[in-house]
C-alpha atoms as a PDB file:
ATOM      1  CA  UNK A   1      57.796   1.162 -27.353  1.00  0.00           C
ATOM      2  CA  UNK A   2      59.265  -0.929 -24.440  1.00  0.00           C
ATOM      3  CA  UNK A   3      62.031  -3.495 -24.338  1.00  0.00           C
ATOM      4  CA  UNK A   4      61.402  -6.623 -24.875  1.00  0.00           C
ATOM      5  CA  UNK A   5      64.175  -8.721 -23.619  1.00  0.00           C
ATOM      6  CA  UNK A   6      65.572 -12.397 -24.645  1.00  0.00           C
ATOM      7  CA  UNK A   7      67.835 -15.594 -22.947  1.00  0.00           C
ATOM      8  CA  UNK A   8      70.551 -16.632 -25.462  1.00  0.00           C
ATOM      9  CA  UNK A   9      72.134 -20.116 -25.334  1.00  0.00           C
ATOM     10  CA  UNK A  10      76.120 -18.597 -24.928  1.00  0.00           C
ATOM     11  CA  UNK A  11      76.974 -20.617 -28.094  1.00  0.00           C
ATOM     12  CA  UNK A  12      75.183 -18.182 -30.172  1.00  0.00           C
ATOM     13  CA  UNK A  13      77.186 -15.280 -29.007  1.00  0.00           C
ATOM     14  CA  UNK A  14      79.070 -14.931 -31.964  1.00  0.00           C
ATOM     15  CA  UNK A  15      76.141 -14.621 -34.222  1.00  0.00           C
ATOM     16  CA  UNK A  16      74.264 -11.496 -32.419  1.00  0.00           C
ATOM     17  CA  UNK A  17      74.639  -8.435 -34.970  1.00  0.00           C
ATOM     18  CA  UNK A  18      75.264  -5.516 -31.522  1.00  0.00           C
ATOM     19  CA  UNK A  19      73.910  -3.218 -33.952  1.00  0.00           C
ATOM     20  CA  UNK A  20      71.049  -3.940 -33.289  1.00  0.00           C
ATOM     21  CA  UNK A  21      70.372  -4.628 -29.883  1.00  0.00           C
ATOM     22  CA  UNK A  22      70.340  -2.166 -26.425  1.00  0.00           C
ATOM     23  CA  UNK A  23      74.174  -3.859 -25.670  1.00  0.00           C
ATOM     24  CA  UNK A  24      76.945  -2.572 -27.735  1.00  0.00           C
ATOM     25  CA  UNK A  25      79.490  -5.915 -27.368  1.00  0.00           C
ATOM     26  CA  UNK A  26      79.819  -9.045 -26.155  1.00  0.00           C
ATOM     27  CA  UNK A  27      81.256  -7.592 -22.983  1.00  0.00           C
ATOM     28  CA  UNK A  28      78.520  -5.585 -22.185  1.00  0.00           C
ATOM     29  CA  UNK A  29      76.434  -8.253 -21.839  1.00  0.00           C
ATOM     30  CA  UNK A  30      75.219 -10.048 -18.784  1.00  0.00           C
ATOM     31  CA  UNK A  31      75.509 -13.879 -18.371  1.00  0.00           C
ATOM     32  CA  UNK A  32      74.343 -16.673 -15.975  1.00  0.00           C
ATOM     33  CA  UNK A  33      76.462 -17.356 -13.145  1.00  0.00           C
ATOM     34  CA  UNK A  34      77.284 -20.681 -15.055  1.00  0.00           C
ATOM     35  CA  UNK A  35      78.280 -18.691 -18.329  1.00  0.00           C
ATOM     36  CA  UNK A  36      75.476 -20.513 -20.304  1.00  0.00           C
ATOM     37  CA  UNK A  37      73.462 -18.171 -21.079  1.00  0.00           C
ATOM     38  CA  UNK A  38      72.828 -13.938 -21.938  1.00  0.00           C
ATOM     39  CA  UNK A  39      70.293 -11.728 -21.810  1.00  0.00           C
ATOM     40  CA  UNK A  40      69.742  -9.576 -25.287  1.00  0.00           C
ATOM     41  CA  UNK A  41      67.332  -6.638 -25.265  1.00  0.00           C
ATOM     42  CA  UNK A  42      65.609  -4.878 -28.037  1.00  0.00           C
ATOM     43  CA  UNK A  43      62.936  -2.424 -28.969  1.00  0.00           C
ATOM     44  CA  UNK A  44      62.617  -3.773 -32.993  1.00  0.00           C
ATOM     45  CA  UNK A  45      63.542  -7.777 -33.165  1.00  0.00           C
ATOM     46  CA  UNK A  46      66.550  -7.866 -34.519  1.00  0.00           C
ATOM     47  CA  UNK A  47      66.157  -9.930 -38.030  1.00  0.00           C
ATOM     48  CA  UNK A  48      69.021 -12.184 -36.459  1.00  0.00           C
ATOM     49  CA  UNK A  49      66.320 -13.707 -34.547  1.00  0.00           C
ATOM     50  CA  UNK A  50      63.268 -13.279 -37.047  1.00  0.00           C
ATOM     51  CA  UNK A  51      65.303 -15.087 -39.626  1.00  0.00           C
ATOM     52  CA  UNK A  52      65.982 -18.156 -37.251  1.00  0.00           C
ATOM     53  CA  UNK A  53      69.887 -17.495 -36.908  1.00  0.00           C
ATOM     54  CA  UNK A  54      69.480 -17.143 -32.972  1.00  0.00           C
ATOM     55  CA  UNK A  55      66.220 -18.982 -31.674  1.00  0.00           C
ATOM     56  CA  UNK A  56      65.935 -17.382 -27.937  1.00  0.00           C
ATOM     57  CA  UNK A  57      65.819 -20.194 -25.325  1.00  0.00           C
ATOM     58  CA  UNK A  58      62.983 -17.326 -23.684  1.00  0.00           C
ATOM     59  CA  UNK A  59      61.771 -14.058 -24.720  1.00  0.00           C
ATOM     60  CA  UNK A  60      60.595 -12.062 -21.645  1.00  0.00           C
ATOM     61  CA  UNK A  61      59.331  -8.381 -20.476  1.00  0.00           C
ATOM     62  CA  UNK A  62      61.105  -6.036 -18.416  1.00  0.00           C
ATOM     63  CA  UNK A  63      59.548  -7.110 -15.570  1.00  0.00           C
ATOM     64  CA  UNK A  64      60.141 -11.146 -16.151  1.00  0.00           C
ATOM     65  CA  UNK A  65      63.745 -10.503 -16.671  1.00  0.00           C
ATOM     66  CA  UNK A  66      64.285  -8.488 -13.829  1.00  0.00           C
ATOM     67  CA  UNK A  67      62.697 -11.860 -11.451  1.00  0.00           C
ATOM     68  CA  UNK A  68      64.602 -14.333 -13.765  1.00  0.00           C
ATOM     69  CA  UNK A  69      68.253 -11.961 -12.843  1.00  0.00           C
ATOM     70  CA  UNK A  70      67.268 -12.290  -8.674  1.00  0.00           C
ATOM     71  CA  UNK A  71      67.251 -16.221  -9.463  1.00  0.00           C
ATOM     72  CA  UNK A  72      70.166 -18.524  -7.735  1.00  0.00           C
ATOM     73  CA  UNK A  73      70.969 -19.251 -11.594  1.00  0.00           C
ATOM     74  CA  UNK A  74      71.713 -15.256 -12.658  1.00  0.00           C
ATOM     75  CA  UNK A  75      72.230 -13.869  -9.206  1.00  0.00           C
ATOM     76  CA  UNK A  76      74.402 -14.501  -5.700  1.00  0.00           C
ATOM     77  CA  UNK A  77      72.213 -14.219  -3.305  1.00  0.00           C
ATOM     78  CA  UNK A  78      73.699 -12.698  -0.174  1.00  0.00           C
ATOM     79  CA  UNK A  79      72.512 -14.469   2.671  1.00  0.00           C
ATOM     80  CA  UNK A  80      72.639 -11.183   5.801  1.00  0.00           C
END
């Protein structure tokens, strides 16, 4: 089963269950440059997002979420 991974709007930080997702606390997590947003990944949904309590701003695969991380918004680019 692969990850499947999700953007969360930073104000619903507080109500992600770290049970039951691949990061163990809200430290471990990793944000947008601006502090907006964090990425959540899971092999099971977690039922904190089937039963509406978080609604993922995007839900991506490994692969997406790797690109979206080398954007301006998630990443410093370093110019050489």
């Amino acid at each position: 089963m692969t990850d499947t991974y999700s953007i969360i709007d930073i104000n619903d930080l507080s109500k992600v269950d770290f049970t039951q997702v691949g990061e163990t606390t809200s430290s471990t997590i990793r944000k947008s440059l601006d502090g907006s947003k964090f990425v959540l990944k899971w092999k099971t949904t977690p039922t904190f997002i089937t039963d509406g309590t978080i609604v993922p701003l995007q839900i991506l695969t490994h692969y997406e979420c790797l690109e979206l991380m080398e954007t301006p918004e998630w990443s410093n680019i370093i110019e050489e």
